[in-house]
Each structure stands twice: as C-alpha cells, then as structure tokens.
PDB file of N, CA and C in Angstrom:
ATOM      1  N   UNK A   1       0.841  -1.165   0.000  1.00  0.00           N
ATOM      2  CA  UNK A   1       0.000   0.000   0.000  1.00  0.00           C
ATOM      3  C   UNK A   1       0.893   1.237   0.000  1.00  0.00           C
ATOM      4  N   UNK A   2       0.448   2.055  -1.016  1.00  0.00           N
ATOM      5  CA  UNK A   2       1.302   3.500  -1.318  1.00  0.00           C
ATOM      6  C   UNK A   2       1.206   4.130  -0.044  1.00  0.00           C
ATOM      7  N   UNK A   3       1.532   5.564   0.393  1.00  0.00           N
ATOM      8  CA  UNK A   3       1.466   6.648   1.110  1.00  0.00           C
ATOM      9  C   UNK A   3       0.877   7.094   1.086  1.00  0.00           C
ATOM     10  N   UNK A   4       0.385   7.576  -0.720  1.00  0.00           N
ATOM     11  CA  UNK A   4      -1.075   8.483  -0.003  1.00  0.00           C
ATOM     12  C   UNK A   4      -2.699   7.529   0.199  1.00  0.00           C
ATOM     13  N   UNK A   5      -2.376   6.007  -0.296  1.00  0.00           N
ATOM     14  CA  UNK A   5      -3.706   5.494   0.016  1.00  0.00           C
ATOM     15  C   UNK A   5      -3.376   5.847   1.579  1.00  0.00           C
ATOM     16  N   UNK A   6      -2.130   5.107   1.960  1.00  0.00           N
ATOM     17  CA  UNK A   6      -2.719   5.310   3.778  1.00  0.00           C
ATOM     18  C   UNK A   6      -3.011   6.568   4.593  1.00  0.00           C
ATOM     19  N   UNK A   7      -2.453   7.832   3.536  1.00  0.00           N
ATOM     20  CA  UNK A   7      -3.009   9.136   4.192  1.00  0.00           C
ATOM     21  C   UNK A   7      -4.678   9.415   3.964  1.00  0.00           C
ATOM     22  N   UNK A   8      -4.804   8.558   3.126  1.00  0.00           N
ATOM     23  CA  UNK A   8      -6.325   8.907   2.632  1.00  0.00           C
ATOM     24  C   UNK A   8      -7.252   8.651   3.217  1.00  0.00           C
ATOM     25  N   UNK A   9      -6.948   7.046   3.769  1.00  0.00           N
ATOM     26  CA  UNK A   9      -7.782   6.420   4.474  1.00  0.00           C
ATOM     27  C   UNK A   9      -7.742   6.642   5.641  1.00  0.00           C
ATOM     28  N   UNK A  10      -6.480   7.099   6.347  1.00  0.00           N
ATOM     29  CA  UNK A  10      -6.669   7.364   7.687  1.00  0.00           C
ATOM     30  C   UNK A  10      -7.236   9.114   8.235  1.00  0.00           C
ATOM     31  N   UNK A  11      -7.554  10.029   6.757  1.00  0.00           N
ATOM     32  CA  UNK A  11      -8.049  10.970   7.173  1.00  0.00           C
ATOM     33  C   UNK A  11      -9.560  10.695   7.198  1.00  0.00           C
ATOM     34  N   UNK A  12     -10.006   9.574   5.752  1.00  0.00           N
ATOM     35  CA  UNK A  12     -11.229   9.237   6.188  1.00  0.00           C
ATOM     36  C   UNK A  12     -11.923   8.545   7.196  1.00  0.00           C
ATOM     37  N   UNK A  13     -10.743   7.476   8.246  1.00  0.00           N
ATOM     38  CA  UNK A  13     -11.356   7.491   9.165  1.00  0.00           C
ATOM     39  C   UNK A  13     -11.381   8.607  10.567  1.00  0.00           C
ATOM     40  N   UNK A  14     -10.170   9.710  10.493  1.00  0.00           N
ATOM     41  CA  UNK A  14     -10.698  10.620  11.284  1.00  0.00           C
ATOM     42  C   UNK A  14     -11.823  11.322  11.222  1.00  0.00           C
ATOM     43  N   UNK A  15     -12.190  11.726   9.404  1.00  0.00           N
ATOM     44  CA  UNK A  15     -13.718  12.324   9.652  1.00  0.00           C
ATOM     45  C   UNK A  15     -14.703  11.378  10.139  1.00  0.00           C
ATOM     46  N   UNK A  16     -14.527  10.593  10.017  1.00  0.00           N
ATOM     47  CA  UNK A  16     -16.038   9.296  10.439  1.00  0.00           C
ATOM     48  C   UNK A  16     -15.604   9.800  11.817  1.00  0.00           C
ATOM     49  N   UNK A  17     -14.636   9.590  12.342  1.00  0.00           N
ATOM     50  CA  UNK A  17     -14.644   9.930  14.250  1.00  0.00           C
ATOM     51  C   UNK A  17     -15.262  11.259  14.583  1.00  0.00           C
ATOM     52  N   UNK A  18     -14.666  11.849  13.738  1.00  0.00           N
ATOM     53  CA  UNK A  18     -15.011  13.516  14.313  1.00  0.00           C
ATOM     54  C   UNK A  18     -16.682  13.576  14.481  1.00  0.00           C
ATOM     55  N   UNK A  19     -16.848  13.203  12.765  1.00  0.00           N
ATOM     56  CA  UNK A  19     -18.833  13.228  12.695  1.00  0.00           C
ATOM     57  C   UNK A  19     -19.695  12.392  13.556  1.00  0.00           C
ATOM     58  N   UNK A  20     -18.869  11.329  14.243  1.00  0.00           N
ATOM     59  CA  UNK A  20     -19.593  10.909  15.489  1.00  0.00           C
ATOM     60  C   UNK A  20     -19.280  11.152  16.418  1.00  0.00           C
ATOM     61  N   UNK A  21     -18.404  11.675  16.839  1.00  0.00           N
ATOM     62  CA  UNK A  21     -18.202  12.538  17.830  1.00  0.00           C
ATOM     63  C   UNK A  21     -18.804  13.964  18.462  1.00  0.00           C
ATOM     64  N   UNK A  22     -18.966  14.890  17.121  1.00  0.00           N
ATOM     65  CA  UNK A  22     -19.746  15.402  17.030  1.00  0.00           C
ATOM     66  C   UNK A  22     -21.263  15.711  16.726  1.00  0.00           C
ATOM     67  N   UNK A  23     -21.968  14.275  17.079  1.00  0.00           N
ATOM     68  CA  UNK A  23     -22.989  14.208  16.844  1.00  0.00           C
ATOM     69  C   UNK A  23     -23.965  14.455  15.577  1.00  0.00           C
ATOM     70  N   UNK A  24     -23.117  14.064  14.358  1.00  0.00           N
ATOM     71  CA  UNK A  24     -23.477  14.505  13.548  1.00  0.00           C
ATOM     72  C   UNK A  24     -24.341  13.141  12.639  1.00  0.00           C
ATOM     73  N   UNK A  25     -23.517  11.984  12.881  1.00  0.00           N
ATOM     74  CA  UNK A  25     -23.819  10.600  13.119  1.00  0.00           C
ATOM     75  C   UNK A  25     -24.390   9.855  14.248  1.00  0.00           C
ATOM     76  N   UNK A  26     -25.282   9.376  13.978  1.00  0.00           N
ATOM     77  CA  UNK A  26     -25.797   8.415  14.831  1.00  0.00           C
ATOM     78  C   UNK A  26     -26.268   7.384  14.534  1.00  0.00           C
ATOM     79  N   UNK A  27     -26.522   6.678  15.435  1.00  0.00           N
ATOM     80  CA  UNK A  27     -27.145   5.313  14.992  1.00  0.00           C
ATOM     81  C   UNK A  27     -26.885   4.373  14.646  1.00  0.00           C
ATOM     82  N   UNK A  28     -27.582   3.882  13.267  1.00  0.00           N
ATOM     83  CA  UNK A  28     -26.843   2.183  12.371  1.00  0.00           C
ATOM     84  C   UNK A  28     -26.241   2.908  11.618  1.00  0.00           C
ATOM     85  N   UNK A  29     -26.202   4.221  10.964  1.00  0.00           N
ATOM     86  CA  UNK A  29     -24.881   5.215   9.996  1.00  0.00           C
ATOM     87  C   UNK A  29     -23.699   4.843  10.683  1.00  0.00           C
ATOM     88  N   UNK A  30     -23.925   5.432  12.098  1.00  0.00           N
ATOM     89  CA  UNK A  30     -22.647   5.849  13.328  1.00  0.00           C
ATOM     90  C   UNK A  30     -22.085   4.114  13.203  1.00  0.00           C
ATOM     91  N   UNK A  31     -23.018   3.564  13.407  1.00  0.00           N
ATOM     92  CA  UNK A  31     -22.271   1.995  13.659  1.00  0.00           C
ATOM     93  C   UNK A  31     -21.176   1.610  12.209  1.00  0.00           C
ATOM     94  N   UNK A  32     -21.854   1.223  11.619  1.00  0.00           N
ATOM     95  CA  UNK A  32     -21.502   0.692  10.030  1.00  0.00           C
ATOM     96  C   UNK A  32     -20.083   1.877   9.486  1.00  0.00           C
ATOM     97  N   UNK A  33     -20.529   3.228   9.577  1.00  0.00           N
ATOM     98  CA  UNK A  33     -19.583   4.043   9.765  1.00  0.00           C
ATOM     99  C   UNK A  33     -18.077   3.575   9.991  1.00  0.00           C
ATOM    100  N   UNK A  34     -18.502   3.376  11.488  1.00  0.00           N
ATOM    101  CA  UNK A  34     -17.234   3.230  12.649  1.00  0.00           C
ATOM    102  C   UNK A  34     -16.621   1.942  12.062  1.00  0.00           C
ATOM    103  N   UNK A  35     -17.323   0.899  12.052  1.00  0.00           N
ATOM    104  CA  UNK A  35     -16.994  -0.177  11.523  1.00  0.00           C
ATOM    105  C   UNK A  35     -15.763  -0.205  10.259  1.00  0.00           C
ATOM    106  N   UNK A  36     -16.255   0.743   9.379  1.00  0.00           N
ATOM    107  CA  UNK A  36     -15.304   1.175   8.263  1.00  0.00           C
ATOM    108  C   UNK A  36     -14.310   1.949   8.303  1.00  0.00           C
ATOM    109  N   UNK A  37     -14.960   2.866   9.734  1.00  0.00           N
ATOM    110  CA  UNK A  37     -13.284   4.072   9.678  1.00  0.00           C
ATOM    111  C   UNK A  37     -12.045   2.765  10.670  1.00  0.00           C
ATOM    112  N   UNK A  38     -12.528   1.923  11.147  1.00  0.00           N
ATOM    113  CA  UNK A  38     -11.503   1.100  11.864  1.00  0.00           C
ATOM    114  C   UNK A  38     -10.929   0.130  11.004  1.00  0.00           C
ATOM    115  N   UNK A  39     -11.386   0.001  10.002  1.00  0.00           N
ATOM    116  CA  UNK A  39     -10.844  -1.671   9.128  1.00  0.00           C
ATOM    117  C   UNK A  39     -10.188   0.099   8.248  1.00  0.00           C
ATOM    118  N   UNK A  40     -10.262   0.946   7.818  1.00  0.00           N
ATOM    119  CA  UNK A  40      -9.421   1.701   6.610  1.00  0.00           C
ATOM    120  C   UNK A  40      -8.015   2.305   7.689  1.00  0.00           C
ATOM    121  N   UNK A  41      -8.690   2.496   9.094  1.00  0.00           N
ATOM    122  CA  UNK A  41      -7.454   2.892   9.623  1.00  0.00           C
ATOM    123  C   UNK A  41      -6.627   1.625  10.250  1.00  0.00           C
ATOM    124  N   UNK A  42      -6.596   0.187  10.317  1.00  0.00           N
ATOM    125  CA  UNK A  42      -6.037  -0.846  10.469  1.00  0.00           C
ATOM    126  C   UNK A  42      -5.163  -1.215   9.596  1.00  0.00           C
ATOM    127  N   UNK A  43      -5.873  -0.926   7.829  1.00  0.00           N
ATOM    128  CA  UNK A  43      -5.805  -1.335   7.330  1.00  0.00           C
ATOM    129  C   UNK A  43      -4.060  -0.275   6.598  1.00  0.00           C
ATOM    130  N   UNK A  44      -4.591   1.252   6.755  1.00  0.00           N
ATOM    131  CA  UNK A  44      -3.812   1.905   6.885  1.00  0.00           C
ATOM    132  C   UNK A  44      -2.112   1.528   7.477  1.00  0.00           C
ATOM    133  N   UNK A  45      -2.668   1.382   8.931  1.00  0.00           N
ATOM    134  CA  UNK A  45      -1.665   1.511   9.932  1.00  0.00           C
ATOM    135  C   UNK A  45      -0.773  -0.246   9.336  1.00  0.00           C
ATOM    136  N   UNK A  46      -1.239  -1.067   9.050  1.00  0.00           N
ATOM    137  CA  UNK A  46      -0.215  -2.355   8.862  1.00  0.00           C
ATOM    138  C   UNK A  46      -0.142  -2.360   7.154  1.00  0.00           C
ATOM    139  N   UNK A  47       0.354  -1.147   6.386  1.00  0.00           N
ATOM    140  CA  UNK A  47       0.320  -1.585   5.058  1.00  0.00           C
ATOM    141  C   UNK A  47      -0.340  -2.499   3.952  1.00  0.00           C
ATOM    142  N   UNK A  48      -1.780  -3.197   4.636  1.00  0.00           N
ATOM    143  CA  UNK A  48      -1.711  -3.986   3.668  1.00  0.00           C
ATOM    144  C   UNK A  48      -3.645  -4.514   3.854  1.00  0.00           C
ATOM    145  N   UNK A  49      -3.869  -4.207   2.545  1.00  0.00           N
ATOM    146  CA  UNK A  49      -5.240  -4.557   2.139  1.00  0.00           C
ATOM    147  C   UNK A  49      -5.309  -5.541   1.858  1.00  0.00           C
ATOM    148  N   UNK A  50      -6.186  -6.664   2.202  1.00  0.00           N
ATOM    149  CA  UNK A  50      -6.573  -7.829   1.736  1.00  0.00           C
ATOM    150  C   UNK A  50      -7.404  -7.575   0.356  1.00  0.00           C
ATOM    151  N   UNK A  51      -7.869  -6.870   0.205  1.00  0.00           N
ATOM    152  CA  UNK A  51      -9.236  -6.845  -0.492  1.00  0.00           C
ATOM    153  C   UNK A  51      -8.049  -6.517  -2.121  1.00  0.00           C
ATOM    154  N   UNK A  52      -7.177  -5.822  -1.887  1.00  0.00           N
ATOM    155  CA  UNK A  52      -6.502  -5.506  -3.163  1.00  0.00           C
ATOM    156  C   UNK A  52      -5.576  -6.674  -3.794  1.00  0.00           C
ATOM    157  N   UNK A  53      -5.417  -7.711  -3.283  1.00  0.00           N
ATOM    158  CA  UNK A  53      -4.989  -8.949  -3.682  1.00  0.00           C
ATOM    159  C   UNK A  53      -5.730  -9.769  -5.029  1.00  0.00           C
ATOM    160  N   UNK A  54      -7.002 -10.049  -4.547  1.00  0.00           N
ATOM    161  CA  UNK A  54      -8.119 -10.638  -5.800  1.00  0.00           C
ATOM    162  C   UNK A  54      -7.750  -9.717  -7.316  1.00  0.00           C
ATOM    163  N   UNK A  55      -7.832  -8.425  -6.774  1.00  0.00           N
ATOM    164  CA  UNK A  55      -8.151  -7.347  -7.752  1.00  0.00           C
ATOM    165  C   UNK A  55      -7.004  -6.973  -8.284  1.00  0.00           C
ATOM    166  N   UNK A  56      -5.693  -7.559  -7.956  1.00  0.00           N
ATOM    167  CA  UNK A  56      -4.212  -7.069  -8.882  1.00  0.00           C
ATOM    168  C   UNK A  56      -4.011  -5.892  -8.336  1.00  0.00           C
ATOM    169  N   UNK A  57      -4.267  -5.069  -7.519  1.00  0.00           N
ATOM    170  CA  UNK A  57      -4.262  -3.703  -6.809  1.00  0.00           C
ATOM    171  C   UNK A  57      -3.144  -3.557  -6.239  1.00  0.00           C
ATOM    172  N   UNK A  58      -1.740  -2.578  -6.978  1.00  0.00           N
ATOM    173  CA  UNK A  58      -0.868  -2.434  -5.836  1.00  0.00           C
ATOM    174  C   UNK A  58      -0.903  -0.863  -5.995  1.00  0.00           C
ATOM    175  N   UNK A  59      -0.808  -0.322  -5.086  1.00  0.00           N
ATOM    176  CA  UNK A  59      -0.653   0.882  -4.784  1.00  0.00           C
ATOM    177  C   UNK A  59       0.774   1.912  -4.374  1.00  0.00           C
ATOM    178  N   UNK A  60       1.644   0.772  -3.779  1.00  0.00           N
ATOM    179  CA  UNK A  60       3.479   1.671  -3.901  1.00  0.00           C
ATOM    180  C   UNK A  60       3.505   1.773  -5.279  1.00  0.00           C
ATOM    181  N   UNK A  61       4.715   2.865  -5.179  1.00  0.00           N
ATOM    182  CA  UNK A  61       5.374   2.924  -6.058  1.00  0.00           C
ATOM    183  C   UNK A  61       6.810   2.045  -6.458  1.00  0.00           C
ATOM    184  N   UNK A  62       7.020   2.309  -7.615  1.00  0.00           N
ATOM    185  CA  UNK A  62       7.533   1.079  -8.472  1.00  0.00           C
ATOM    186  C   UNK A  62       9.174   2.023  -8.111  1.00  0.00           C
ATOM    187  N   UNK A  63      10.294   1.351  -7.620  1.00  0.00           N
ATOM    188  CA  UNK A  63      11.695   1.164  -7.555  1.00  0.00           C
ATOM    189  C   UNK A  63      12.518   0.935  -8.873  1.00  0.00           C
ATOM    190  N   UNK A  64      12.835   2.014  -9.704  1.00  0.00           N
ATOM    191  CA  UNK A  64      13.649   1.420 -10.759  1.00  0.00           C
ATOM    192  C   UNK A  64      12.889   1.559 -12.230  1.00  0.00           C
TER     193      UNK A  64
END
C-alpha cells in the first residue's frame, strides 16, 4: 500500500470519528460508519489490504 492510500484512508477514518463525535452521526450510519473508519485505519496503519490482492491492486510505487 502506497502513502497516499494510507493518508487517505486514515483521514477518512478521522472524519467518520469527528462526525460521530460530534454528533453529527448516529445510529446504524454511526455503527456501520465506525466499523469502516476502523478496518481503513487498520488497514492503513499495517500496510496492507486484503481486499486488493483478488483485484491485482498495488498501490506503492515502483523502484527502478
């Protein structure tokens, strides 16, 4: 996983925090939400998407 996917995803899961934090989310949104800002910021934080494997998906950049 490149740099800016993991900057991307981990700003999208700070807005999901913020908007439930700030009450802007609630509910089964807030749930399902949260659910997603934690698997993009996991997913972030240990380099590596499962989901981009099936799909030929690499996202670094190429050395050389």
């Amino acid at each position: 996983m490149g740099s800016a996917d993991k900057v991307i995803r981990l700003l999208i899961a700070v807005s999901i925090a913020v908007l439930y934090f700030t009450g802007t989310i609630s509910g089964t949104l807030a749930l399902v939400l949260g659910v997603l800002a934690v698997i993009f910021a996991a997913t972030a934080l240990i380099s590596y998407c499962p989901l981009y494997l099936p799909f030929g998906i690499n996202t670094r950049k190429k050395i050389g």
